[in-house]
C-alpha atoms as a PDB file:
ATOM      1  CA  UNK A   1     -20.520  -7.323   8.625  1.00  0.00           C
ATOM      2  CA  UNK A   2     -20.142  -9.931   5.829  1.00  0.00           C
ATOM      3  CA  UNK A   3     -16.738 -10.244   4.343  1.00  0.00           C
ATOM      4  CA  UNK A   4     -16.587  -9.657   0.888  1.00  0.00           C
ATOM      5  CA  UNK A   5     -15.901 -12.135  -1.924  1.00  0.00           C
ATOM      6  CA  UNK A   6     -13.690 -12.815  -4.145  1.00  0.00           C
ATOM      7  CA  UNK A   7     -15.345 -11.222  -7.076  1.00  0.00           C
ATOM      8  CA  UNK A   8     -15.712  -7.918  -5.083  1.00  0.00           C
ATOM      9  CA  UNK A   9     -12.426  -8.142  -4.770  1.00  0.00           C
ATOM     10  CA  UNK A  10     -10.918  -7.646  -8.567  1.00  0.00           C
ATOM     11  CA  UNK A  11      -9.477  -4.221  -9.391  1.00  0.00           C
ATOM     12  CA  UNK A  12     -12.469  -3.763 -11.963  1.00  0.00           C
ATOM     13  CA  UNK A  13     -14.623  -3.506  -8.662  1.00  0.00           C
ATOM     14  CA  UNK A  14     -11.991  -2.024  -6.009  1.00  0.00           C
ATOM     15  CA  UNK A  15     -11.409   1.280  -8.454  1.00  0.00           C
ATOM     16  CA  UNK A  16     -15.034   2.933  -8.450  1.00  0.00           C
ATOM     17  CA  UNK A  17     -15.002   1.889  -4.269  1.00  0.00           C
ATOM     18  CA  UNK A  18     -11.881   3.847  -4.063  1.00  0.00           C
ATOM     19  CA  UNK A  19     -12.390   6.839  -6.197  1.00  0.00           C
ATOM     20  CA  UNK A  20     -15.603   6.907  -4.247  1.00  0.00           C
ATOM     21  CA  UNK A  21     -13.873   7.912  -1.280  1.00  0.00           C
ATOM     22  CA  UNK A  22     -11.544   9.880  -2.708  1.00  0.00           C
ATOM     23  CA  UNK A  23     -12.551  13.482  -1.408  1.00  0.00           C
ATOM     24  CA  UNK A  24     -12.248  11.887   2.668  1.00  0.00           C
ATOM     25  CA  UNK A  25      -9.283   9.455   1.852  1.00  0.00           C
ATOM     26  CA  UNK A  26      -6.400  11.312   3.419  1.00  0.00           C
ATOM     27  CA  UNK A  27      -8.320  12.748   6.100  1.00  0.00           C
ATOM     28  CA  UNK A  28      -9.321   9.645   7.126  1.00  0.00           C
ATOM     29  CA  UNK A  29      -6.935   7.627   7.159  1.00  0.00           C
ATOM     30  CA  UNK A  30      -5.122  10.332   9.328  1.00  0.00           C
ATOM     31  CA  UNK A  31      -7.949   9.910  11.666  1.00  0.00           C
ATOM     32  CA  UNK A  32      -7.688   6.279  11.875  1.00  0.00           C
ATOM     33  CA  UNK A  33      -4.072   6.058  12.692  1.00  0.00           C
ATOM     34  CA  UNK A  34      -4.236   9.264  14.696  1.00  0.00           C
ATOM     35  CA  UNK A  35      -1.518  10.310  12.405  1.00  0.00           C
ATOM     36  CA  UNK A  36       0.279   7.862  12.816  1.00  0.00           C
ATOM     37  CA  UNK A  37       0.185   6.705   9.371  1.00  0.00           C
ATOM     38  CA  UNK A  38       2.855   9.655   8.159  1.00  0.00           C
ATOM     39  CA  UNK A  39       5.268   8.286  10.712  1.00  0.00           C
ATOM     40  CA  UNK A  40       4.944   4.712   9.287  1.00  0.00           C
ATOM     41  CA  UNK A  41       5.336   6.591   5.686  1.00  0.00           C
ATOM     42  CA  UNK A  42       8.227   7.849   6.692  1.00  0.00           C
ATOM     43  CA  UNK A  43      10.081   5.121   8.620  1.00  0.00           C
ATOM     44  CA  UNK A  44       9.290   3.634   4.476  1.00  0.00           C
ATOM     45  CA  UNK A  45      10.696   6.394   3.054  1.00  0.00           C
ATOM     46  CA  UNK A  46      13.853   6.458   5.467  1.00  0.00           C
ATOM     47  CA  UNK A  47      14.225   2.163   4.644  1.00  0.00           C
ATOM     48  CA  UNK A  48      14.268   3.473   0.759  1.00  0.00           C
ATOM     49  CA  UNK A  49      16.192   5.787   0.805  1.00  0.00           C
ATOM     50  CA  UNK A  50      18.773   3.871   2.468  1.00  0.00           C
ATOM     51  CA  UNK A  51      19.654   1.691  -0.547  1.00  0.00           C
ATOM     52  CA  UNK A  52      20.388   5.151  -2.649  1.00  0.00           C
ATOM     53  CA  UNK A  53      18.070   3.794  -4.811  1.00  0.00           C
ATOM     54  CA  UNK A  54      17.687   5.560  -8.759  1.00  0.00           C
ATOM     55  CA  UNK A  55      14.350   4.190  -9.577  1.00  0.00           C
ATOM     56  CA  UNK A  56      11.746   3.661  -7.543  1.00  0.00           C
ATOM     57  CA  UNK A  57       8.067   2.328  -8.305  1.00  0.00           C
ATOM     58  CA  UNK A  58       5.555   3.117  -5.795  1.00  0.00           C
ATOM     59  CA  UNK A  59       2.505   0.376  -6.595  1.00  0.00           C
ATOM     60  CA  UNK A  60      -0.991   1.934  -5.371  1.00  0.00           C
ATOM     61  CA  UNK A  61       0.000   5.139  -4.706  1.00  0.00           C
ATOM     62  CA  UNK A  62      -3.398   6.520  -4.352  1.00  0.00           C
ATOM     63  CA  UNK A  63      -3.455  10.062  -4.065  1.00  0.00           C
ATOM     64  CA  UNK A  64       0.598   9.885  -3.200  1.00  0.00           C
ATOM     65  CA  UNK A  65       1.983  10.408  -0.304  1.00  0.00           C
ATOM     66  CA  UNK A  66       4.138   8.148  -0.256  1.00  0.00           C
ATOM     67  CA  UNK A  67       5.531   8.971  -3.791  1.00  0.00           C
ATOM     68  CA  UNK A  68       5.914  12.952  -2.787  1.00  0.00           C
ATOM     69  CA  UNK A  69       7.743  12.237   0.449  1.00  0.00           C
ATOM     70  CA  UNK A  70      10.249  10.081  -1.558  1.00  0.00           C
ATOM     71  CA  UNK A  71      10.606  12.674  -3.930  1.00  0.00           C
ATOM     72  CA  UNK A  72      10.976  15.637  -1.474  1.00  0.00           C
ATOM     73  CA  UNK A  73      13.559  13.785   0.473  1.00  0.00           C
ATOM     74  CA  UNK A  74      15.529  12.154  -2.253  1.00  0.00           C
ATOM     75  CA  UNK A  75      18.300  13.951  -4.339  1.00  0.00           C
ATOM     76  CA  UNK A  76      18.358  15.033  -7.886  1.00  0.00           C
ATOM     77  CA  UNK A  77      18.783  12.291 -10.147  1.00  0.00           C
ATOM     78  CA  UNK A  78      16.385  10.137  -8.484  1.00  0.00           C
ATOM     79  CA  UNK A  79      12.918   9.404 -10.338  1.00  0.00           C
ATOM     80  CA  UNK A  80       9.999   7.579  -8.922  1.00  0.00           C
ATOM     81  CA  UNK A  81       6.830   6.193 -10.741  1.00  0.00           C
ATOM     82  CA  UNK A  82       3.559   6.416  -8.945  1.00  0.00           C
ATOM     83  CA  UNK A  83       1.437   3.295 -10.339  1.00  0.00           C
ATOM     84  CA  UNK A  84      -2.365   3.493  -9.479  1.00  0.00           C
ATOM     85  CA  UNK A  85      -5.571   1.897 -10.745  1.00  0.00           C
ATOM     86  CA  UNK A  86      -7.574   4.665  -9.976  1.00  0.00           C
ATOM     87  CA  UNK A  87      -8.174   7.683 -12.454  1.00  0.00           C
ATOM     88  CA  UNK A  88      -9.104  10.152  -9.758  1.00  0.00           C
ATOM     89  CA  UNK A  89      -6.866   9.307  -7.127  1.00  0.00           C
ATOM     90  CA  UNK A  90      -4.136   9.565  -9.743  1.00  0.00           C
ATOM     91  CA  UNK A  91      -5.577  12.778 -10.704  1.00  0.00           C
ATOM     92  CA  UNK A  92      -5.525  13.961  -6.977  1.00  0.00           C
ATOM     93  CA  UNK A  93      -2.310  12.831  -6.628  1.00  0.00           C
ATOM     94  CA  UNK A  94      -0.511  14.901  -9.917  1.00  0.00           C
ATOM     95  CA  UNK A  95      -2.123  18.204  -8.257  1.00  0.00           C
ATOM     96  CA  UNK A  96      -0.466  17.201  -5.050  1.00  0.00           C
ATOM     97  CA  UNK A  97       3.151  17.102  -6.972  1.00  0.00           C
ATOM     98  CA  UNK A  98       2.839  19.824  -9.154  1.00  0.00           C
ATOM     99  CA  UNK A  99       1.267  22.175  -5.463  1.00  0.00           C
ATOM    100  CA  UNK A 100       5.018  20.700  -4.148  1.00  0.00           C
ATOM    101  CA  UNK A 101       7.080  21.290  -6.954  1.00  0.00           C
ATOM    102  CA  UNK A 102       8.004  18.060  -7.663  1.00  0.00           C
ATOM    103  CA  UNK A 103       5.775  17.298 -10.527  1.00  0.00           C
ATOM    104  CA  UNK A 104       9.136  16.777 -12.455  1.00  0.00           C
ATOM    105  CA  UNK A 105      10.717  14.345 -10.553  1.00  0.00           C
ATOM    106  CA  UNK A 106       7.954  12.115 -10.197  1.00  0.00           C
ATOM    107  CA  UNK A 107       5.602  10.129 -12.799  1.00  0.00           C
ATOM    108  CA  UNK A 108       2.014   8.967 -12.653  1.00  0.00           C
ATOM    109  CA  UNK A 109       1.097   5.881 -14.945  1.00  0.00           C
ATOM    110  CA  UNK A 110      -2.591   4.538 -14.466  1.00  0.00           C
ATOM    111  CA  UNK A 111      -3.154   0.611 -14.500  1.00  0.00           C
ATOM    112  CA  UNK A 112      -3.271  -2.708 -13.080  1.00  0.00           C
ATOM    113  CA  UNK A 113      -1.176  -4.020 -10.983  1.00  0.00           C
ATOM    114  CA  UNK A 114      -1.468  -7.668 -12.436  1.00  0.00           C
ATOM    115  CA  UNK A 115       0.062  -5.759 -16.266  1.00  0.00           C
ATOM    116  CA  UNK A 116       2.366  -3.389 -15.484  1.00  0.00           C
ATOM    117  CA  UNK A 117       3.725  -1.881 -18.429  1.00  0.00           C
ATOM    118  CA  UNK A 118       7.628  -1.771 -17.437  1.00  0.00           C
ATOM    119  CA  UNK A 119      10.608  -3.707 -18.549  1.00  0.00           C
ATOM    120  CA  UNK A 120      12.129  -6.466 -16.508  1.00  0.00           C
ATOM    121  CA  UNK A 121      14.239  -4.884 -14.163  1.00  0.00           C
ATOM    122  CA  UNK A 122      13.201  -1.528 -14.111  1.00  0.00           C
ATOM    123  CA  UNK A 123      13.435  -0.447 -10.720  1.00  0.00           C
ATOM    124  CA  UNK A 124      15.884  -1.001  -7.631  1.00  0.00           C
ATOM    125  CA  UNK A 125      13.792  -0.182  -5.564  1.00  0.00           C
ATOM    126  CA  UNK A 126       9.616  -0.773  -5.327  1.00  0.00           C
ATOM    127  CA  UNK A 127       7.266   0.760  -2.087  1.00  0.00           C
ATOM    128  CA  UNK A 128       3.968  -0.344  -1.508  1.00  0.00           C
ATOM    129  CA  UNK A 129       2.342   1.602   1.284  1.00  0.00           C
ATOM    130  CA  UNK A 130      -0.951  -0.138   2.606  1.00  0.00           C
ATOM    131  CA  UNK A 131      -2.278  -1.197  -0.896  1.00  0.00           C
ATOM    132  CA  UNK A 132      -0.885  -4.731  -0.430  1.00  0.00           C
ATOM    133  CA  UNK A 133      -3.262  -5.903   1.026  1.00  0.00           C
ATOM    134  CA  UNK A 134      -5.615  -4.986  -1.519  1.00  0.00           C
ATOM    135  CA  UNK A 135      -3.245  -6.769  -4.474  1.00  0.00           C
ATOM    136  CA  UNK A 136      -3.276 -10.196  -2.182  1.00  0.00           C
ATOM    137  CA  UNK A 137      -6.058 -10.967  -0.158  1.00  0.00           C
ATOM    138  CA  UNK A 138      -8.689 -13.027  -1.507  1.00  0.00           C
ATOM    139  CA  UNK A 139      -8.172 -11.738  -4.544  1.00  0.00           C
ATOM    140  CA  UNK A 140      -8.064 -13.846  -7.708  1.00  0.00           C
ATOM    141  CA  UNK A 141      -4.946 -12.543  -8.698  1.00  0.00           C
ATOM    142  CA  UNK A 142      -2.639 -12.482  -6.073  1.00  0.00           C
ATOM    143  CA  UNK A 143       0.112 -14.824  -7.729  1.00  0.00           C
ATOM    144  CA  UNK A 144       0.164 -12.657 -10.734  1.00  0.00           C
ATOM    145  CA  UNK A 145       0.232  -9.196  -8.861  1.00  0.00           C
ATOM    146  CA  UNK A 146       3.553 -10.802  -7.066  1.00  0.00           C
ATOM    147  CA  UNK A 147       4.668 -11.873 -10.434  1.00  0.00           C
ATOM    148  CA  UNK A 148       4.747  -8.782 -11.743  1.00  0.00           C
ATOM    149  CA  UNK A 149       6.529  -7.309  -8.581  1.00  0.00           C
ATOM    150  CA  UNK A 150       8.950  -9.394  -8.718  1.00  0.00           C
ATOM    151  CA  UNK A 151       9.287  -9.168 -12.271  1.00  0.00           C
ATOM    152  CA  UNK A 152       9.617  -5.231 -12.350  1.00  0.00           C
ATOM    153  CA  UNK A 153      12.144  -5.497  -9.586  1.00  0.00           C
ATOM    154  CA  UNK A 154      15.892  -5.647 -10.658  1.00  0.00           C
ATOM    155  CA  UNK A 155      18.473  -8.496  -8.988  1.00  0.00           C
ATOM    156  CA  UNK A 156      19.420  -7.484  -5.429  1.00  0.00           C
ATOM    157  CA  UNK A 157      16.468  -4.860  -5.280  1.00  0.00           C
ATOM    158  CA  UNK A 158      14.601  -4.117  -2.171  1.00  0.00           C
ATOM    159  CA  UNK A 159      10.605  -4.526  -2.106  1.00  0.00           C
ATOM    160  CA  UNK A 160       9.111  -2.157   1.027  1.00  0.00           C
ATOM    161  CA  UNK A 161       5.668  -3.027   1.841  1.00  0.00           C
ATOM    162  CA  UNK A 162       4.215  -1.236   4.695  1.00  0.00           C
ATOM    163  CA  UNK A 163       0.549  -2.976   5.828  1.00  0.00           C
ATOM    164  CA  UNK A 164      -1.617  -3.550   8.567  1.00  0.00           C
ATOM    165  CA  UNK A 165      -1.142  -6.508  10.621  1.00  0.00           C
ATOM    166  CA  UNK A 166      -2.056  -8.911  13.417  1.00  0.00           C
ATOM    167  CA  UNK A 167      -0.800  -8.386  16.737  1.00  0.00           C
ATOM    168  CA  UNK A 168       0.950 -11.620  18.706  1.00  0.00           C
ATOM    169  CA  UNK A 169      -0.604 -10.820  21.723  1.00  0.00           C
ATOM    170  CA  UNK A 170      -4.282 -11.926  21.803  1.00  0.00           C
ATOM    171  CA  UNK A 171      -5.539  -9.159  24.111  1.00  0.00           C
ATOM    172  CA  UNK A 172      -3.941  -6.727  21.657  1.00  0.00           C
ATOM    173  CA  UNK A 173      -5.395  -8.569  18.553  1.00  0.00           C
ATOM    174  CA  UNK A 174      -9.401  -8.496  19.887  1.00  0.00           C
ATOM    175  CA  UNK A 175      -8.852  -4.753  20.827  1.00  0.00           C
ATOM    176  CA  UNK A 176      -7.554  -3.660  17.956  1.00  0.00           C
ATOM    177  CA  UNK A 177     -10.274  -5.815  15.986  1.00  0.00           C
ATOM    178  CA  UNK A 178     -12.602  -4.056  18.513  1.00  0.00           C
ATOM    179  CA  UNK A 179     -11.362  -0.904  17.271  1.00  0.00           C
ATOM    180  CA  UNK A 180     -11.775  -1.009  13.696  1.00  0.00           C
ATOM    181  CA  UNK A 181     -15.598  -2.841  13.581  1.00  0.00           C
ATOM    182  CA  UNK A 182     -16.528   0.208  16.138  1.00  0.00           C
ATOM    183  CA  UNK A 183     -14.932   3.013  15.950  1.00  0.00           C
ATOM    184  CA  UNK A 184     -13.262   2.833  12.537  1.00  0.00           C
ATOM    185  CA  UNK A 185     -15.681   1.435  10.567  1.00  0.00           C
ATOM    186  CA  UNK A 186     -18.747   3.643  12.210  1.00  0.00           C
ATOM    187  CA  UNK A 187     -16.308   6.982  11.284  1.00  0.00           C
ATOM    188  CA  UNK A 188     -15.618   6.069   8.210  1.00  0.00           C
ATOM    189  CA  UNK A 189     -19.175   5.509   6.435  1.00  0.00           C
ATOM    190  CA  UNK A 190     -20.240   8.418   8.435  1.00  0.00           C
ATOM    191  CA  UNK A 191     -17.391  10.736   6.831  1.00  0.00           C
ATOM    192  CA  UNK A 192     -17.631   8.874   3.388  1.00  0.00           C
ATOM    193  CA  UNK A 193     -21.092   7.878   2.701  1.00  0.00           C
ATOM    194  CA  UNK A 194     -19.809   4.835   1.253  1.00  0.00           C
ATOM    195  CA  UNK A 195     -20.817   1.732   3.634  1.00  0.00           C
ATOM    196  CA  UNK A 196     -19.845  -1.018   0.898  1.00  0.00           C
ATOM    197  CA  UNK A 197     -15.801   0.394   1.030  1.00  0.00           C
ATOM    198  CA  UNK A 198     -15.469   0.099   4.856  1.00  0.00           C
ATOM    199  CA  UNK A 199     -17.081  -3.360   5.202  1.00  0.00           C
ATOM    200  CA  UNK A 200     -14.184  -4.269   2.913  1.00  0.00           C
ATOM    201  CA  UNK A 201     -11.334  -2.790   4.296  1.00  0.00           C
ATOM    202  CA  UNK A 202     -12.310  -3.216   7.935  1.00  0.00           C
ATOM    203  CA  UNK A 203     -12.726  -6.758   6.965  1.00  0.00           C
ATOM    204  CA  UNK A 204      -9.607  -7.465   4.808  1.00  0.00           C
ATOM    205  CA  UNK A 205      -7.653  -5.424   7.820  1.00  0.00           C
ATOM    206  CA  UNK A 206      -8.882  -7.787  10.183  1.00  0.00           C
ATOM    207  CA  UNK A 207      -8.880 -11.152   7.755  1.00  0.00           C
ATOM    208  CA  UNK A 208      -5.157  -9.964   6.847  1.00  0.00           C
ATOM    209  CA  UNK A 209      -2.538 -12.521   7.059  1.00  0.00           C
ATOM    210  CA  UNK A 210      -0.407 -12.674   9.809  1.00  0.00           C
ATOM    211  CA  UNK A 211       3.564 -11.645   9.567  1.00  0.00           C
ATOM    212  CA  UNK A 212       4.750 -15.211   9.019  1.00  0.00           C
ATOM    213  CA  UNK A 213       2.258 -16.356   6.107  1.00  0.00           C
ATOM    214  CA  UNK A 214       2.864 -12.990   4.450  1.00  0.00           C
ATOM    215  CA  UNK A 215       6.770 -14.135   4.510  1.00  0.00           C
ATOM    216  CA  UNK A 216       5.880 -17.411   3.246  1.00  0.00           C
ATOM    217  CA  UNK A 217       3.687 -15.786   0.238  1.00  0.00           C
ATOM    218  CA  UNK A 218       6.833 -14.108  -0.504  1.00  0.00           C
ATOM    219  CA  UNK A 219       9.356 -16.416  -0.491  1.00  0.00           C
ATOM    220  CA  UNK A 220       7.045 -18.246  -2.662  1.00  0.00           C
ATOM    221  CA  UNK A 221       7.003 -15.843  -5.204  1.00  0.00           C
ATOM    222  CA  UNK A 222      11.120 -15.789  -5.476  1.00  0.00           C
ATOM    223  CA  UNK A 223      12.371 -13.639  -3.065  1.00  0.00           C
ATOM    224  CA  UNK A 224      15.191 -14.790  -1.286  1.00  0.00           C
ATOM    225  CA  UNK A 225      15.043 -13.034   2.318  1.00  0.00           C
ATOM    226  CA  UNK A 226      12.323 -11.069   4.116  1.00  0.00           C
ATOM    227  CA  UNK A 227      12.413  -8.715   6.874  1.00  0.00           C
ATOM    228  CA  UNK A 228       9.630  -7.321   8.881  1.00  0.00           C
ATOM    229  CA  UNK A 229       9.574  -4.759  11.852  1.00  0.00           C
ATOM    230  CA  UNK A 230       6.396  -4.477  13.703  1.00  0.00           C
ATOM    231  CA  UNK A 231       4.630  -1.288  14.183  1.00  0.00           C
ATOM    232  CA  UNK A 232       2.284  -0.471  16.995  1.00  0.00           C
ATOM    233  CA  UNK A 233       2.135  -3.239  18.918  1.00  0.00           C
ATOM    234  CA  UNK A 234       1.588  -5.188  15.828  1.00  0.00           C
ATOM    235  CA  UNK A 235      -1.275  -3.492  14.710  1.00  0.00           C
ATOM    236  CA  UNK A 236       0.794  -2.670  11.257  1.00  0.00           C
ATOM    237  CA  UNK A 237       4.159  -3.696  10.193  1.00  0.00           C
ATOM    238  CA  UNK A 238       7.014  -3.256   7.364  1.00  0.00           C
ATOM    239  CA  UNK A 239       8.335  -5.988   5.078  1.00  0.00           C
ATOM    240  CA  UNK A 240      11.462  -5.396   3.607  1.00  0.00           C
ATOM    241  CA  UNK A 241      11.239  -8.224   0.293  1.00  0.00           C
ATOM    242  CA  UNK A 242      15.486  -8.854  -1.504  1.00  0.00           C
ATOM    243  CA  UNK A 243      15.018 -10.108  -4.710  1.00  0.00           C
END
């Protein structure tokens, strides 16, 4: 499998891959992770909620899980923003809330990443669950997608990322590599259709940047500490970001 480029990389490119998988996304990434990806969800949700947080932006929300479990779990006066670049995951997302109840608690704004359309300091609290990777690998604008999160973010707020990652052990690392060119990759075009999205994220999974360069890109963007517990061996970890 070629790794894709940098111009494949763009969110004018990544939105029509996305929403082209939309109808298999959940299911498949629950097939992936066998299911472990709603226990990493919630171990984000828990590390949010911790900081009693009022509002909360969650950046590539996708079809939002991540934005529902924070609103089930959270009390009353809190209000969370689900921010995504795709129409129909947004879409699928809205009918998710509204199915739970919760359509009032949370809202869903479409657009980019690299021009959000909030005030400085509008949230304590921002949670990014595995669309990181997405806003910073190869693509062209990494520095500004961080800009903005920072930006967004208010003095002493708390940035949550949860991604995939590279194990430290080696034997670990080619395994799990192992496992995502095979078996991964080979599931997901079959269940999709759509060989062009899994070439790119198996690739960018296994490209990813390791725990400690993902700190320094971080740091680099102004935030002052950065926390990270592995998950899985490795295999995926959460970044806690203080600005």
């Amino acid at each position: 499998m070629a790794a894709a480029s940098q111009n494949e990389l763009s969110g004018e490119s990544l939105s029509p891959m996305f929403s082209g998988i939309i109808r298999h996304y959940d299911l498949i990434n629950h097939v992936f992770t066998w299911g472990m990806d709603r226990r990493w969800r919630n171990e984000l949700v828990e590390e949010c909620l911790k900081l009693n947080p009022e509002k909360v932006l969650d950046i590539g929300c996708g079809t939002g899980d991540l934005t529902i479990a924070i609103a089930r779990r959270s009390r009353e006066n809190l209000h969370i923003t689900g921010y995504d670049f795709s129409s129909p995951m947004l879409d699928a997302a809205f009918k998710k809330a509204r199915k739970a109840s919760l359509d009032k608690k949370i809202s869903f704004i479409h657009g980019e990443a690299a021009h959000m359309p909030f005030p400085d300091d509008s949230f304590d609290c921002i949670g990014i669950s595995f669309a990181f990777r997405n806003m910073i690998y190869k693509n062209p604008l990494a520095k500004r997608h961080l800009a903005e999160i920072f930006r967004v973010l208010q003095p002493g707020g708390s940035c949550l990322i949860a991604e995939s990652s590279q194990p430290k052990n080696k034997l670990m690392r080619r395994l799990h590599h192992l496992y995502l060119r095979t078996y991964v990759y080979a599931m997901g075009v079959l269940i999709s259709g759509n060989k062009k999205a899994y070439t790119y994220l198996i690739e960018s999974v296994i490209n990813f940047y390791p725990p400690e360069e993902l700190e320094k890109c971080l740091l680099a963007a102004g935030f002052r500490q950065v926390f990270y517990c592995p998950l899985f061996f490795g295999a995926a970890g959460i970044y806690r970001a203080l600005k």
